[in-house]
Protein backbone atom coordinates (compact mmCIF):
# COMPACT_ATOMS: atom_id res chain seq x y z
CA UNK A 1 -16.69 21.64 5.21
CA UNK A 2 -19.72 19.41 4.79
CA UNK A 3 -21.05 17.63 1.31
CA UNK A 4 -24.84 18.52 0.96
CA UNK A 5 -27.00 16.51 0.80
CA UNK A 6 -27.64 17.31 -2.75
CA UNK A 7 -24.10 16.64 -3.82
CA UNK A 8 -24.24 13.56 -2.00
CA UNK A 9 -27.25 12.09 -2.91
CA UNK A 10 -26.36 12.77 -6.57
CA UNK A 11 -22.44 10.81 -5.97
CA UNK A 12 -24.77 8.27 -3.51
CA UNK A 13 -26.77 7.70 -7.19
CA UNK A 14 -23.73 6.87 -9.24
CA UNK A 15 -23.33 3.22 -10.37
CA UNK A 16 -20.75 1.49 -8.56
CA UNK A 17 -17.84 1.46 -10.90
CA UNK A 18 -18.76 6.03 -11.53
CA UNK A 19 -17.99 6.03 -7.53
CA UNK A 20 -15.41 3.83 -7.35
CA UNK A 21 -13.95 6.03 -10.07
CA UNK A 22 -14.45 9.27 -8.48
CA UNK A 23 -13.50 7.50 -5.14
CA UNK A 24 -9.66 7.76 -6.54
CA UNK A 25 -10.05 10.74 -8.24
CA UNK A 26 -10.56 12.33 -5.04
CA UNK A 27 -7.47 10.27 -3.14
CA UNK A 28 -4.90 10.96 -6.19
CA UNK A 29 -5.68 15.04 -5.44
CA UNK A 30 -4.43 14.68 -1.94
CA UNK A 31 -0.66 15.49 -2.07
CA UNK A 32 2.06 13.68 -0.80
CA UNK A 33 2.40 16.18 1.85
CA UNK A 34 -1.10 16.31 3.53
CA UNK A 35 -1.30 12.16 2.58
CA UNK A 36 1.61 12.52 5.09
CA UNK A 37 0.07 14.07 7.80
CA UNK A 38 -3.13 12.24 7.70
CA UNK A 39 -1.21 9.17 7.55
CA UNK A 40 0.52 10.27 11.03
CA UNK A 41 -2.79 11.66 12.46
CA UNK A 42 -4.88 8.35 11.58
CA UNK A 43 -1.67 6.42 13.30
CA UNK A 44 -2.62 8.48 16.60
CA UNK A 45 -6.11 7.93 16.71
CA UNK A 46 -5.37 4.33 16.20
CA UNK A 47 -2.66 4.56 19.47
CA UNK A 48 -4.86 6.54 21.47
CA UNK A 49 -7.96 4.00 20.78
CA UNK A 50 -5.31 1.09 21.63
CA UNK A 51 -4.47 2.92 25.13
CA UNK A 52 -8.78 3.38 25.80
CA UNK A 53 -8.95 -0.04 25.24
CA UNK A 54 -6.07 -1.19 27.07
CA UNK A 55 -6.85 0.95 30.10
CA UNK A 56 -10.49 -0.89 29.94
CA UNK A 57 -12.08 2.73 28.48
CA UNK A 58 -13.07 1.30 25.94
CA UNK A 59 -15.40 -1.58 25.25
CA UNK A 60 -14.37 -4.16 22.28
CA UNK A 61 -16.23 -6.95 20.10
CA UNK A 62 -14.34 -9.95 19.85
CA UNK A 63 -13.02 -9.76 16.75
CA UNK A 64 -13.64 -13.71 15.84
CA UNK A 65 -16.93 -13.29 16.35
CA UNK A 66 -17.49 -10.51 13.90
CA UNK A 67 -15.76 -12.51 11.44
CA UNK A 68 -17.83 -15.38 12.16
CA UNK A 69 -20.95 -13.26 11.36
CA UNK A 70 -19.47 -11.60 8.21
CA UNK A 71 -18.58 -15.61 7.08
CA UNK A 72 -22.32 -16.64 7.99
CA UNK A 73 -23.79 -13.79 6.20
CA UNK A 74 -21.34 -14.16 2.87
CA UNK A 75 -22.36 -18.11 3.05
CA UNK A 76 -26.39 -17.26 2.90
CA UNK A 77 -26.08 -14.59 0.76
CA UNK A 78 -27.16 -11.84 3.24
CA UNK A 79 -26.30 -8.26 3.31
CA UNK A 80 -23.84 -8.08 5.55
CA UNK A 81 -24.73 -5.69 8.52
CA UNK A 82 -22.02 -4.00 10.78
CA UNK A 83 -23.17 -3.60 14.96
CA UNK A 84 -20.87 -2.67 17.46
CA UNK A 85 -21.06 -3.00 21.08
């Protein structure tokens, strides 16, 4: 299932603290059970991107230097803008 794009410009629209609300609404639905099994699926994807990226797959940032950047930007007030490799 997909959120229009109606629906989600209209949540997109919603001051901060309305999304932020909604935001939990929508994680405090998910029971215990499927929290579960998304909990054990995102703990694969993270295995199976540590294995591409140990096998050389998979090409990394260097993690210092993305927090260098994020630093720089939070220092001068800049948005802070996310590019990977």
């Amino acid at each position: 299932m997909t959120l229009s794009s109606a629906v989600a410009s209209q949540v997109f629209s919603l001051p901060a603290t309305e999304r932020f609300a909604l935001a939990q609404q929508l994680l405090d639905s998910i029971d215990e059970t499927e929290s579960a099994r998304l909990d054990d699926e995102f703990v694969a994807e993270l295995k199976r991107r540590r294995q591409e990226m140990l096998a050389g797959q998979e090409i990394v940032g260097d993690w210092r230097a993305a927090l260098a950047s994020i630093e720089k930007s939070l220092d001068e007030g800049d948005e802070i803008e996310c590019t990977y490799p």
